[in-house]
N, C-alpha and C. Protein backbone atom coordinates (compact mmCIF):
# COMPACT_ATOMS: atom_id res chain seq x y z
N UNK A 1 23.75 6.62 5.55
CA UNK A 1 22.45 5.99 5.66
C UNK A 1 21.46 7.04 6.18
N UNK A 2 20.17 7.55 5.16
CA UNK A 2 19.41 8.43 5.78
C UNK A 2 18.70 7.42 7.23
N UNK A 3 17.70 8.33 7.58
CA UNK A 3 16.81 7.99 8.84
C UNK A 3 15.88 6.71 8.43
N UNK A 4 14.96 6.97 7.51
CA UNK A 4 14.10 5.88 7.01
C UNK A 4 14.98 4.53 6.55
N UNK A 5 16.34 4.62 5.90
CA UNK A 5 17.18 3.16 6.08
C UNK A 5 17.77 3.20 7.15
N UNK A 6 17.75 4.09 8.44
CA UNK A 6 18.00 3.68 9.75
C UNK A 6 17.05 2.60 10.38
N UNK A 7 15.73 3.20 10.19
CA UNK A 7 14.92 3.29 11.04
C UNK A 7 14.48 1.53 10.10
N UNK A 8 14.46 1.47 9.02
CA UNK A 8 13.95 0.11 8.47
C UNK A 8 15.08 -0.86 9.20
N UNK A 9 16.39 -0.85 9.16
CA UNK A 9 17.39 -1.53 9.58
C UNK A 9 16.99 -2.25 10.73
N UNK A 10 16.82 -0.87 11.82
CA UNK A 10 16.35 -1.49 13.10
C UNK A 10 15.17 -2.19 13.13
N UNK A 11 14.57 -2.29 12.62
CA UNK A 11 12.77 -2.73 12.70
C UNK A 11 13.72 -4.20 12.33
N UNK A 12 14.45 -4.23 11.32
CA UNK A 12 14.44 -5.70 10.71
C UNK A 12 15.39 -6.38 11.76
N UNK A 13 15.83 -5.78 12.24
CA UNK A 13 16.91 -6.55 13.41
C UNK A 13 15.72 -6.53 14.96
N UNK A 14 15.43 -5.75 14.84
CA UNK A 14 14.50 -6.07 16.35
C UNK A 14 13.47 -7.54 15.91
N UNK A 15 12.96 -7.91 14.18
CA UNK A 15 11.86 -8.53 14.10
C UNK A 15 13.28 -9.98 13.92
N UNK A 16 14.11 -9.19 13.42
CA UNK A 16 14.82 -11.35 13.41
C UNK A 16 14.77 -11.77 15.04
N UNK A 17 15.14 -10.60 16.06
CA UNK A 17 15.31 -11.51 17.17
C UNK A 17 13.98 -11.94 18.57
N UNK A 18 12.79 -11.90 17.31
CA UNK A 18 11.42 -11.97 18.15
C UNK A 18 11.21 -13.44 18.11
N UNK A 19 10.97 -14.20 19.05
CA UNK A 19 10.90 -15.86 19.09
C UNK A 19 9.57 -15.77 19.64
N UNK A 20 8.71 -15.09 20.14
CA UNK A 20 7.40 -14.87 20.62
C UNK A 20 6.13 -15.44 19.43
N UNK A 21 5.54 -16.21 18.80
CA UNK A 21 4.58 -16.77 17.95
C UNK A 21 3.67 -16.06 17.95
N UNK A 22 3.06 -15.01 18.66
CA UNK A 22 1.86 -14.04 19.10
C UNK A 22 2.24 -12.74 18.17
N UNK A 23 3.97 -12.32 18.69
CA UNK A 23 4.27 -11.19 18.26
C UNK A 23 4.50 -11.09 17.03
N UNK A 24 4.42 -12.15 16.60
CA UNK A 24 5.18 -12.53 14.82
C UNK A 24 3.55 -12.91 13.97
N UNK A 25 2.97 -13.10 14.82
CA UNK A 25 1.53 -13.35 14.13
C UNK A 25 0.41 -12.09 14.16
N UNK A 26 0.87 -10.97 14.85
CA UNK A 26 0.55 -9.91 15.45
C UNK A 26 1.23 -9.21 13.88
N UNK A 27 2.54 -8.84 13.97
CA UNK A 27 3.12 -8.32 13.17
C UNK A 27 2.68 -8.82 11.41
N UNK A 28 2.48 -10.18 11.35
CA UNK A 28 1.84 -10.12 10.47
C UNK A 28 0.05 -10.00 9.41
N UNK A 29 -0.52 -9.92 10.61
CA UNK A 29 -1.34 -9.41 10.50
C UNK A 29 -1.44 -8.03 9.99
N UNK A 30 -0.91 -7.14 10.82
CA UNK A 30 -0.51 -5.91 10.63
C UNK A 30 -0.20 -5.47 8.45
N UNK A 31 0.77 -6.48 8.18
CA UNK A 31 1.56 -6.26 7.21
C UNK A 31 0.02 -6.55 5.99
N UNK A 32 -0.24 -8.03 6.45
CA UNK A 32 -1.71 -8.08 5.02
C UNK A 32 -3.10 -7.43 5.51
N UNK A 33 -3.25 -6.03 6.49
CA UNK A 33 -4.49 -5.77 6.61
C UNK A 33 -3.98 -4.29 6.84
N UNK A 34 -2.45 -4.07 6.15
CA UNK A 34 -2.05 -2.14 6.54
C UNK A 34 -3.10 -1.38 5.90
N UNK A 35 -3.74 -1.81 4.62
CA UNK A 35 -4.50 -1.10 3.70
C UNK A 35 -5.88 -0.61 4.70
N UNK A 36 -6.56 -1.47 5.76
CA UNK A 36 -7.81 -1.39 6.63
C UNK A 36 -7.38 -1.15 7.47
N UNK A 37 -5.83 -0.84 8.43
CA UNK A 37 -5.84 -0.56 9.77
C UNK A 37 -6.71 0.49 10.00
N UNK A 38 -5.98 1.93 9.01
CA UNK A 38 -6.67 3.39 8.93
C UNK A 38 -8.06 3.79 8.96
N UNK A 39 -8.41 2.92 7.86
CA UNK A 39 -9.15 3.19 7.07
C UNK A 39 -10.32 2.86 8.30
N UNK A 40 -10.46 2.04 8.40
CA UNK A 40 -11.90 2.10 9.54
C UNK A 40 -11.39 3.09 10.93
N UNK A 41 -10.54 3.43 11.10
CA UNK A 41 -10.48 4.77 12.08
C UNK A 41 -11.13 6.16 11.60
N UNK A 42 -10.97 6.37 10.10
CA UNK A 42 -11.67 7.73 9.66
C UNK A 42 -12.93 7.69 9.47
N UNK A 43 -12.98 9.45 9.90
CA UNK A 43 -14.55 9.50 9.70
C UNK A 43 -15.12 9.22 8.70
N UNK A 44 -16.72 9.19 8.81
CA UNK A 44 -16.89 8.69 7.27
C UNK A 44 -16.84 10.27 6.36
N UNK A 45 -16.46 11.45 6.27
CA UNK A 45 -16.62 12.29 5.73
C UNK A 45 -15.17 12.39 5.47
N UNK A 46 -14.21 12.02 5.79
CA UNK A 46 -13.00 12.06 5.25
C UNK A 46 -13.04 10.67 4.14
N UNK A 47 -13.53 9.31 4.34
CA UNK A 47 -13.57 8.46 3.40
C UNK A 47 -14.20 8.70 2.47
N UNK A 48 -15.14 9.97 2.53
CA UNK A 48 -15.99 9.93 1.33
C UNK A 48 -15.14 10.91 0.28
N UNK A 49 -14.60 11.90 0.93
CA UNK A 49 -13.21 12.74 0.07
C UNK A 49 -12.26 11.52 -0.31
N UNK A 50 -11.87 11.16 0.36
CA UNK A 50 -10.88 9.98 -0.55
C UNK A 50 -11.69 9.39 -2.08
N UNK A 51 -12.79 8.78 -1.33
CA UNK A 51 -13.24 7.96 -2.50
C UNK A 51 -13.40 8.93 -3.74
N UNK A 52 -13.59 10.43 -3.65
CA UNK A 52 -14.25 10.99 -4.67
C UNK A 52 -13.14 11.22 -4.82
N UNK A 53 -12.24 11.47 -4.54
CA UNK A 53 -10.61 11.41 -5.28
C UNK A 53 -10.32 10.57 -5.82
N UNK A 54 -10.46 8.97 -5.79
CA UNK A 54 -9.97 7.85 -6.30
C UNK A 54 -11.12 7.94 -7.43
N UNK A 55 -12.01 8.28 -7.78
CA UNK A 55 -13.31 8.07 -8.73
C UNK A 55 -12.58 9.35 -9.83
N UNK A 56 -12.13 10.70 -8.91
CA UNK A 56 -11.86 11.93 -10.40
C UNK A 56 -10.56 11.32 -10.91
N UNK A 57 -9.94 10.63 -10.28
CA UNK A 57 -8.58 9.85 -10.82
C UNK A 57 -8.99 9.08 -11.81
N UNK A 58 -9.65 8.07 -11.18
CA UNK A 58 -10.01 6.85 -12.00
C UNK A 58 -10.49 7.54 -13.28
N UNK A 59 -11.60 8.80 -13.29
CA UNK A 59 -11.96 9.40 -14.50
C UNK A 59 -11.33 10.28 -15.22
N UNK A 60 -10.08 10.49 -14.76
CA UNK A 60 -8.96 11.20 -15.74
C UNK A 60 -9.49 12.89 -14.93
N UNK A 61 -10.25 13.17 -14.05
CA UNK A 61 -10.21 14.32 -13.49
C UNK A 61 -9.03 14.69 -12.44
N UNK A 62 -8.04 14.76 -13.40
CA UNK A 62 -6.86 15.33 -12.21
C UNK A 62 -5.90 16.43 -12.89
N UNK A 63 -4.82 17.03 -12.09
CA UNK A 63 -4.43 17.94 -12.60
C UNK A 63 -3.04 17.58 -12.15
N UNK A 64 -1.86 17.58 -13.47
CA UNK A 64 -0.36 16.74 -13.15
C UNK A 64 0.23 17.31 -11.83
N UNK A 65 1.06 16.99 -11.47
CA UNK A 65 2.37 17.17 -10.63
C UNK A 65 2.69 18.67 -10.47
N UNK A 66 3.47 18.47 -11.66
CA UNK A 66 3.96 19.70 -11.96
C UNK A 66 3.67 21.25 -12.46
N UNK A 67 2.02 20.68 -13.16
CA UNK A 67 1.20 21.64 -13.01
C UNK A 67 0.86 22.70 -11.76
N UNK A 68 0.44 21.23 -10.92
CA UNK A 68 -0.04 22.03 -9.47
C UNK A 68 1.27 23.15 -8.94
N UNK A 69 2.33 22.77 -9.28
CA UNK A 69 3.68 22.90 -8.40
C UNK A 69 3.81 24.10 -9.11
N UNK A 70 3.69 24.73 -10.23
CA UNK A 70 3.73 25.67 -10.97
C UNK A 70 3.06 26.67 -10.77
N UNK A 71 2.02 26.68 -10.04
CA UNK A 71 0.88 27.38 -9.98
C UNK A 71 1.18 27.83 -8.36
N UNK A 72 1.46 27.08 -7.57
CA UNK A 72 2.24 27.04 -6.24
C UNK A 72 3.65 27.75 -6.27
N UNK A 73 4.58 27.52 -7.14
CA UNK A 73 6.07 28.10 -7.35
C UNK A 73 6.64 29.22 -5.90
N UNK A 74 5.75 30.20 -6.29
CA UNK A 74 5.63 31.25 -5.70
C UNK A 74 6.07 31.19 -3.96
N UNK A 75 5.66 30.42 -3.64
CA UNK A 75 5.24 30.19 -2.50
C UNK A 75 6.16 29.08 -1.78
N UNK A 76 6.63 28.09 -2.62
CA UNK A 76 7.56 27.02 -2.34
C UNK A 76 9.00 27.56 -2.08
């Protein structure tokens, strides 16, 4: 079992034995608002690089995987 199916294991055994209504309403909160926890912590000059990343995506301005990695090789 790597670390990350360690580490999920335990999370799911620490959350079956939470009987607390706060902590379970806490936790789920968490789960339908993960997408905005971050996101209102960054500056706005880092959200604005994101967004113009999600816009050259959205417009087919990107460059593959393996491209990049090719061009990198060297160095990896």
């Amino acid at each position: 079992m790597n670390t990350l199916q360690t580490d999920k294991k335990e999370l799911l055994d620490w959350i079956e034995g939470i009987e607390d209504p706060e902590v379970l309403k806490d936790l789920k909160s968490i789960k339908e608002n993960q997408d905005s926890i971050y996101w209102d912590d960054l500056s706005d000059d880092v959200k604005e690089g994101i967004e113009k990343g999600r816009k050259d995506a959205k417009e087919g301005r990107i460059t593959p995987h393996e491209e990049v990695r090719k061009s990198y090789e060297k160095w990896l």
